[in-house]
N, C-alpha and C. Protein backbone atom coordinates (compact mmCIF):
# COMPACT_ATOMS: atom_id res chain seq x y z
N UNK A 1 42.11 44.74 -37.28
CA UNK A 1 41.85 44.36 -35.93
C UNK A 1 43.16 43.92 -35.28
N UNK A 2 43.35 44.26 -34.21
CA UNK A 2 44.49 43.77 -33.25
C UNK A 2 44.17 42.97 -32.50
N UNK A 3 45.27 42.29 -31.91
CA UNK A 3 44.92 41.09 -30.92
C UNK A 3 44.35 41.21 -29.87
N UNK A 4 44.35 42.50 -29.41
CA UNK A 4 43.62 42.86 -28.07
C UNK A 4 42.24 42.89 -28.65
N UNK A 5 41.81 43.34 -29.45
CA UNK A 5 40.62 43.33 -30.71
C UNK A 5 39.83 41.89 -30.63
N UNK A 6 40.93 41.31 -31.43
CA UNK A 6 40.40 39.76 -31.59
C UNK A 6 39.77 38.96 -30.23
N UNK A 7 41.42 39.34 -29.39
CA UNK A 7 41.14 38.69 -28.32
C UNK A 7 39.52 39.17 -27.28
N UNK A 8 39.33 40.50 -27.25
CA UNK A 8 37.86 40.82 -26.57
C UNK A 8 37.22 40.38 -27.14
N UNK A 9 36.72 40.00 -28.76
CA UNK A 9 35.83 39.84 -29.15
C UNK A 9 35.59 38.17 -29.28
N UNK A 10 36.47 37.55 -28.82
CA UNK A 10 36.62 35.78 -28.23
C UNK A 10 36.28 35.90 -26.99
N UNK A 11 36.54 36.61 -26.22
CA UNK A 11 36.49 36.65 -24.61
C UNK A 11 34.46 36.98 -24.75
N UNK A 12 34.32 38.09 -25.43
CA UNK A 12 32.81 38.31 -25.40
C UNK A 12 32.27 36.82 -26.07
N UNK A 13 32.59 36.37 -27.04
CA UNK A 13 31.77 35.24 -27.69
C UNK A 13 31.55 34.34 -26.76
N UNK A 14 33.14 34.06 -26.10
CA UNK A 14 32.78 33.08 -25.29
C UNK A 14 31.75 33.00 -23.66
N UNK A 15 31.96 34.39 -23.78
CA UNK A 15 30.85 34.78 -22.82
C UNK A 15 29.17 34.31 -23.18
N UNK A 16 29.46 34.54 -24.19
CA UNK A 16 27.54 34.39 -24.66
C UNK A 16 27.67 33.43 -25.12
N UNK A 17 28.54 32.29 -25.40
CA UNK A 17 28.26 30.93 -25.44
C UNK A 17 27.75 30.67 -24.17
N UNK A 18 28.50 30.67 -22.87
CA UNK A 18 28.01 30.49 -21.74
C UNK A 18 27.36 30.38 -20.92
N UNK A 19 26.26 31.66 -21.32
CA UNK A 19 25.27 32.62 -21.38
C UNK A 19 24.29 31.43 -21.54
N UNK A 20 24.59 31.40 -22.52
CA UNK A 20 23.48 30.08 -23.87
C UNK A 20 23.21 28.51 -23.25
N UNK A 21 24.53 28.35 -22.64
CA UNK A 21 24.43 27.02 -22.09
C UNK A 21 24.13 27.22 -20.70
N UNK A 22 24.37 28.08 -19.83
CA UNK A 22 23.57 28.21 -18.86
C UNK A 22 22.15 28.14 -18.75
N UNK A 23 21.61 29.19 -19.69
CA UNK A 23 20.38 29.22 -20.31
C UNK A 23 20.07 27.58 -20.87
N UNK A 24 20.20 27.17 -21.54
CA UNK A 24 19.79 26.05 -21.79
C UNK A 24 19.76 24.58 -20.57
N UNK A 25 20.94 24.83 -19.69
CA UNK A 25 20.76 24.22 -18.66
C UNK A 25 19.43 24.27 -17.76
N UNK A 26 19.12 25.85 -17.55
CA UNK A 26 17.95 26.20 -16.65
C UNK A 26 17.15 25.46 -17.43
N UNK A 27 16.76 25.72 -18.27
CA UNK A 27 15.63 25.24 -19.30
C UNK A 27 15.37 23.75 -18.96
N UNK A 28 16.66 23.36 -19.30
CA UNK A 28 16.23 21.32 -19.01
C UNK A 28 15.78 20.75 -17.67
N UNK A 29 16.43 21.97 -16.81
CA UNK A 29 16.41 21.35 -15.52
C UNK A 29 15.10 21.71 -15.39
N UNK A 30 14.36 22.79 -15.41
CA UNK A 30 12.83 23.31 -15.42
C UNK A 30 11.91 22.35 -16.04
N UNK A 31 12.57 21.86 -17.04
CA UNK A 31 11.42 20.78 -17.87
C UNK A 31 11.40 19.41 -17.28
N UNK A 32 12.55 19.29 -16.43
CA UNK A 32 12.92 17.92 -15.78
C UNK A 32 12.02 18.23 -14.60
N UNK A 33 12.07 19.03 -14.08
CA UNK A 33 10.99 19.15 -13.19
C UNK A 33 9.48 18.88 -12.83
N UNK A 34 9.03 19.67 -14.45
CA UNK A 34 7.93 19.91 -14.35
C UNK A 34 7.47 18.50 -15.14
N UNK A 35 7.79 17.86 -15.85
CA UNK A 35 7.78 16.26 -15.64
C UNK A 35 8.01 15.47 -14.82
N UNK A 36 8.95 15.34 -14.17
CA UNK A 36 8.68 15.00 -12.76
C UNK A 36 7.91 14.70 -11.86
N UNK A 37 7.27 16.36 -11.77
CA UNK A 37 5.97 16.57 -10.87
C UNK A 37 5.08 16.02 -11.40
N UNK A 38 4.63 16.04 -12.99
CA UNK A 38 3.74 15.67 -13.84
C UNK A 38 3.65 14.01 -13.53
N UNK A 39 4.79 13.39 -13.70
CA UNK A 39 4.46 11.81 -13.81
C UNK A 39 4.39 11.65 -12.26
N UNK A 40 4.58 12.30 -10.69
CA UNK A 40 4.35 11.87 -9.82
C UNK A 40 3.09 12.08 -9.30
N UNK A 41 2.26 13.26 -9.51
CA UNK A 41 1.40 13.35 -9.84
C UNK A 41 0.55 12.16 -10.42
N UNK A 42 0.41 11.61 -12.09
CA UNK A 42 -0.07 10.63 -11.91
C UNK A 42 -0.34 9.57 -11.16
N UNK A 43 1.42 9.48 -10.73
CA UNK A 43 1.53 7.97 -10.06
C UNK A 43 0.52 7.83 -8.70
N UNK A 44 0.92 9.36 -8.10
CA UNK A 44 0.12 9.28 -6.73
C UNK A 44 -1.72 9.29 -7.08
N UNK A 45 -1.93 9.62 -7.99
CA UNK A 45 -3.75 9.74 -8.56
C UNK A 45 -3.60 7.83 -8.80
N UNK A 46 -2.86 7.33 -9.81
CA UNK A 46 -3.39 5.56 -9.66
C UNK A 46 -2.76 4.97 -8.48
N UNK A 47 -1.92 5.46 -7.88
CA UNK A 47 -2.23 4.89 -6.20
C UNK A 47 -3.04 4.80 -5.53
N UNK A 48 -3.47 6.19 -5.18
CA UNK A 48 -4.58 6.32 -4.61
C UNK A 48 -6.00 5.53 -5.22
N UNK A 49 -6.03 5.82 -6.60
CA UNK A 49 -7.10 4.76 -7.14
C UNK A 49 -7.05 3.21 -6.55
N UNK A 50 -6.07 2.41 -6.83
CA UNK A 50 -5.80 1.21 -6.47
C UNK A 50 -6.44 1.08 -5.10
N UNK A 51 -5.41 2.45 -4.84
CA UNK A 51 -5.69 1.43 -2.94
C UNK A 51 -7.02 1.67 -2.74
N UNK A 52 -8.13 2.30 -3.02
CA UNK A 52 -9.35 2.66 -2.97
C UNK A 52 -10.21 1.21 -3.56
N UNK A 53 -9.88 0.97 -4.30
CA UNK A 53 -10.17 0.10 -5.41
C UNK A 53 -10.18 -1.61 -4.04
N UNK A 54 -8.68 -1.95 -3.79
CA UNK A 54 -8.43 -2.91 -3.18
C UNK A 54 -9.26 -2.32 -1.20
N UNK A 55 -8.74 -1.80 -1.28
CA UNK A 55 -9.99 -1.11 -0.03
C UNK A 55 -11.07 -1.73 0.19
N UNK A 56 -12.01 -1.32 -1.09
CA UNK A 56 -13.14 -1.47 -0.94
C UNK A 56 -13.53 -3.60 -1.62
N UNK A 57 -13.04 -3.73 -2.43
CA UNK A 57 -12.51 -5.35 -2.29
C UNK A 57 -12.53 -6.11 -1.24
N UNK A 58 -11.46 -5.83 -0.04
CA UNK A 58 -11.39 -6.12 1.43
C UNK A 58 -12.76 -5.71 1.85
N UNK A 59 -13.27 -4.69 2.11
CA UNK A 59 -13.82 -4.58 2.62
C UNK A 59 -15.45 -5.36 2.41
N UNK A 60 -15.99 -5.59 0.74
CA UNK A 60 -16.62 -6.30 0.83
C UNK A 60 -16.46 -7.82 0.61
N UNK A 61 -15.42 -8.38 1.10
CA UNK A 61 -15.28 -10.24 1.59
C UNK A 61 -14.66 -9.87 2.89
N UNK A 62 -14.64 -9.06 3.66
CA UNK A 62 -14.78 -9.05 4.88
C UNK A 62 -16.22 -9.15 5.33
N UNK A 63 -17.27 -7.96 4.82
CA UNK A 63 -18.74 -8.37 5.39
C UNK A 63 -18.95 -9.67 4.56
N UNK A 64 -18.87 -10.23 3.40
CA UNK A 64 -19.52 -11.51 3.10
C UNK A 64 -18.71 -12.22 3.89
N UNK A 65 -17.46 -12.20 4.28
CA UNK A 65 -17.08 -13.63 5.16
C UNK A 65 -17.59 -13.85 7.02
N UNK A 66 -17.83 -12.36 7.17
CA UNK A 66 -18.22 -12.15 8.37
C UNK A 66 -20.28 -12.63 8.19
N UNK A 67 -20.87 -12.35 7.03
CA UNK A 67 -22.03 -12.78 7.35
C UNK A 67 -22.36 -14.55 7.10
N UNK A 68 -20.97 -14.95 6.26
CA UNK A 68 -21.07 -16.01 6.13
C UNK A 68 -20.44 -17.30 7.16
N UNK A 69 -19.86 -16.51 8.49
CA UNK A 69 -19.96 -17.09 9.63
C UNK A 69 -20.84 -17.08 10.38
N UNK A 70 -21.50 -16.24 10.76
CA UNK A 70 -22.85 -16.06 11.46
C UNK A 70 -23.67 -16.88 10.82
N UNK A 71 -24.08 -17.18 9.47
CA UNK A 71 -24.93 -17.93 8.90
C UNK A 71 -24.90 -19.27 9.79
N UNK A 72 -23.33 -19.95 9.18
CA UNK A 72 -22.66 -21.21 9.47
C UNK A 72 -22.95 -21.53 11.37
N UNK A 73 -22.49 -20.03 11.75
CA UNK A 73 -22.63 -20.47 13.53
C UNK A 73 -24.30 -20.50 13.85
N UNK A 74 -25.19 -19.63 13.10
CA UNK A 74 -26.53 -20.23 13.62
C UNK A 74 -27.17 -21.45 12.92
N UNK A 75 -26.81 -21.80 11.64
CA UNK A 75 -26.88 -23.56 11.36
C UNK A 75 -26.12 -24.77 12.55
N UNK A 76 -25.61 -24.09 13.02
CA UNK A 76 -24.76 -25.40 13.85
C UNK A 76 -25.25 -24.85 15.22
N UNK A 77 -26.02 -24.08 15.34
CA UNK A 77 -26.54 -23.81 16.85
C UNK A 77 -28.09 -24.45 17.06
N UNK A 78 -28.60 -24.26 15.34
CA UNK A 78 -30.00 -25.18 15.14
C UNK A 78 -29.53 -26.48 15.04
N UNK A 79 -28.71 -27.02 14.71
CA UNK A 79 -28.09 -28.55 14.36
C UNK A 79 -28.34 -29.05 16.24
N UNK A 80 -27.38 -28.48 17.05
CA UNK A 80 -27.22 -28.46 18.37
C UNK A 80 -28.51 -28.36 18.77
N UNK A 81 -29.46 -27.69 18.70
CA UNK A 81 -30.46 -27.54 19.37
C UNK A 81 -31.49 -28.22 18.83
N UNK A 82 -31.49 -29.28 17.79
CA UNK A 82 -32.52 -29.83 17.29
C UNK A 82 -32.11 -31.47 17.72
N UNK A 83 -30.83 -31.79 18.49
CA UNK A 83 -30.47 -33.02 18.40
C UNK A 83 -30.87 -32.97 19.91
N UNK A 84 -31.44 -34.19 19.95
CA UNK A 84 -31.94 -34.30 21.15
C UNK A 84 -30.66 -35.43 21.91
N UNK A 85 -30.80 -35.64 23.84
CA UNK A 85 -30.16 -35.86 24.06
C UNK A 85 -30.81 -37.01 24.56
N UNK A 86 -30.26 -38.15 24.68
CA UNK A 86 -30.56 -39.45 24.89
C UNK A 86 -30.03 -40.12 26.22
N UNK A 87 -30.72 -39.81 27.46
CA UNK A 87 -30.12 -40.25 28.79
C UNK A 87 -29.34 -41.68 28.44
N UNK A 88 -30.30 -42.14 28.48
CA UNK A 88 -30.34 -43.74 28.89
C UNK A 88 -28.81 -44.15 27.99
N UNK A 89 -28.29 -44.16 27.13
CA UNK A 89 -26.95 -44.12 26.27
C UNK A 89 -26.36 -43.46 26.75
N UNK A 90 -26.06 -42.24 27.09
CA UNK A 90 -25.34 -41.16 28.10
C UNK A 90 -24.74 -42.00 28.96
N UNK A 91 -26.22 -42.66 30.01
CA UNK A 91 -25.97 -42.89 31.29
C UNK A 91 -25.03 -44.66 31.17
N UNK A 92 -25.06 -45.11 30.28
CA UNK A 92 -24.45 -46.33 29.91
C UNK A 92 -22.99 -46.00 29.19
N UNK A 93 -22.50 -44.82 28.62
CA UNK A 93 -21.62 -44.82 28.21
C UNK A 93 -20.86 -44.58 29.33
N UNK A 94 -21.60 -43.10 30.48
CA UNK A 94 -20.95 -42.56 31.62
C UNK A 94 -20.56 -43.72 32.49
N UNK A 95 -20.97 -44.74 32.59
CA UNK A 95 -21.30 -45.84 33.31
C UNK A 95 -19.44 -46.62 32.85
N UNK A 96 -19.60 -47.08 31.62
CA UNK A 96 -18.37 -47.43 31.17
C UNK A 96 -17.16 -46.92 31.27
N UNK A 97 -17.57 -45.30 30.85
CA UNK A 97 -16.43 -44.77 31.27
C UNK A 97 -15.93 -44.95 32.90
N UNK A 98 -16.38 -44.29 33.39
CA UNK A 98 -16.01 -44.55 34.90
C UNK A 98 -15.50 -45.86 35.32
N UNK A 99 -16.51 -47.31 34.66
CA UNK A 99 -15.88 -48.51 35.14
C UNK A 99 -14.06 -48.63 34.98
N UNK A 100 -13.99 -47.99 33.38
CA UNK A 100 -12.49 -48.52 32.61
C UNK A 100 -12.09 -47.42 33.52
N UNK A 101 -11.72 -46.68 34.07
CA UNK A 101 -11.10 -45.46 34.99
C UNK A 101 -10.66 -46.22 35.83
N UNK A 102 -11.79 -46.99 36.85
CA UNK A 102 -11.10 -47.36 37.98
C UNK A 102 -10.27 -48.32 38.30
């Protein structure tokens, strides 16, 4: 073999080393990918779970806190409407007041 010999047949090797690591590059980067997609994928499926999850959480102590004002505001509207009003004390307090005024 001659050096021109040797030398093509280094020039080819090193070609298909190249070849190889190119190739193997595509490869990782393809698998980096498709993991990627794979774990974002998950992430966005237990996101979406969660927020569904906390959603619906809110949403029911929103109606229990909302029915548990209405409860509270018609107890204190029967409280109000069962207390009767007492002129004669009224008219003696109104009485006072006005005196200390003038």
């Amino acid at each position: 073999m001659d050096n021109n010999e040797v030398l093509g047949h280094l020039l080819k090797i090193e070609s298909e080393a190249a070849e190889l690591v190119d190739n193997a590059q595509a490869e990782a980067d393809r698998r980096v990918a498709q993991a990627e997609k794979e774990k974002r994928a998950a992430y966005d499926e237990r996101y979406r779970m969660e927020n569904e999850r906390l959603e619906n959480e809110f949403q029911k102590s929103k109606e229990l806190t909302q029915q548990r004002y209405l409860e509270e505001l018609e107890a204190y509207k029967q409280k109000i409407s069962s207390t009767g009003v007492d002129m004669d004390r009224f008219s003696v307090l109104l009485d006072k007041f006005v005196m200390e005024e003038a």
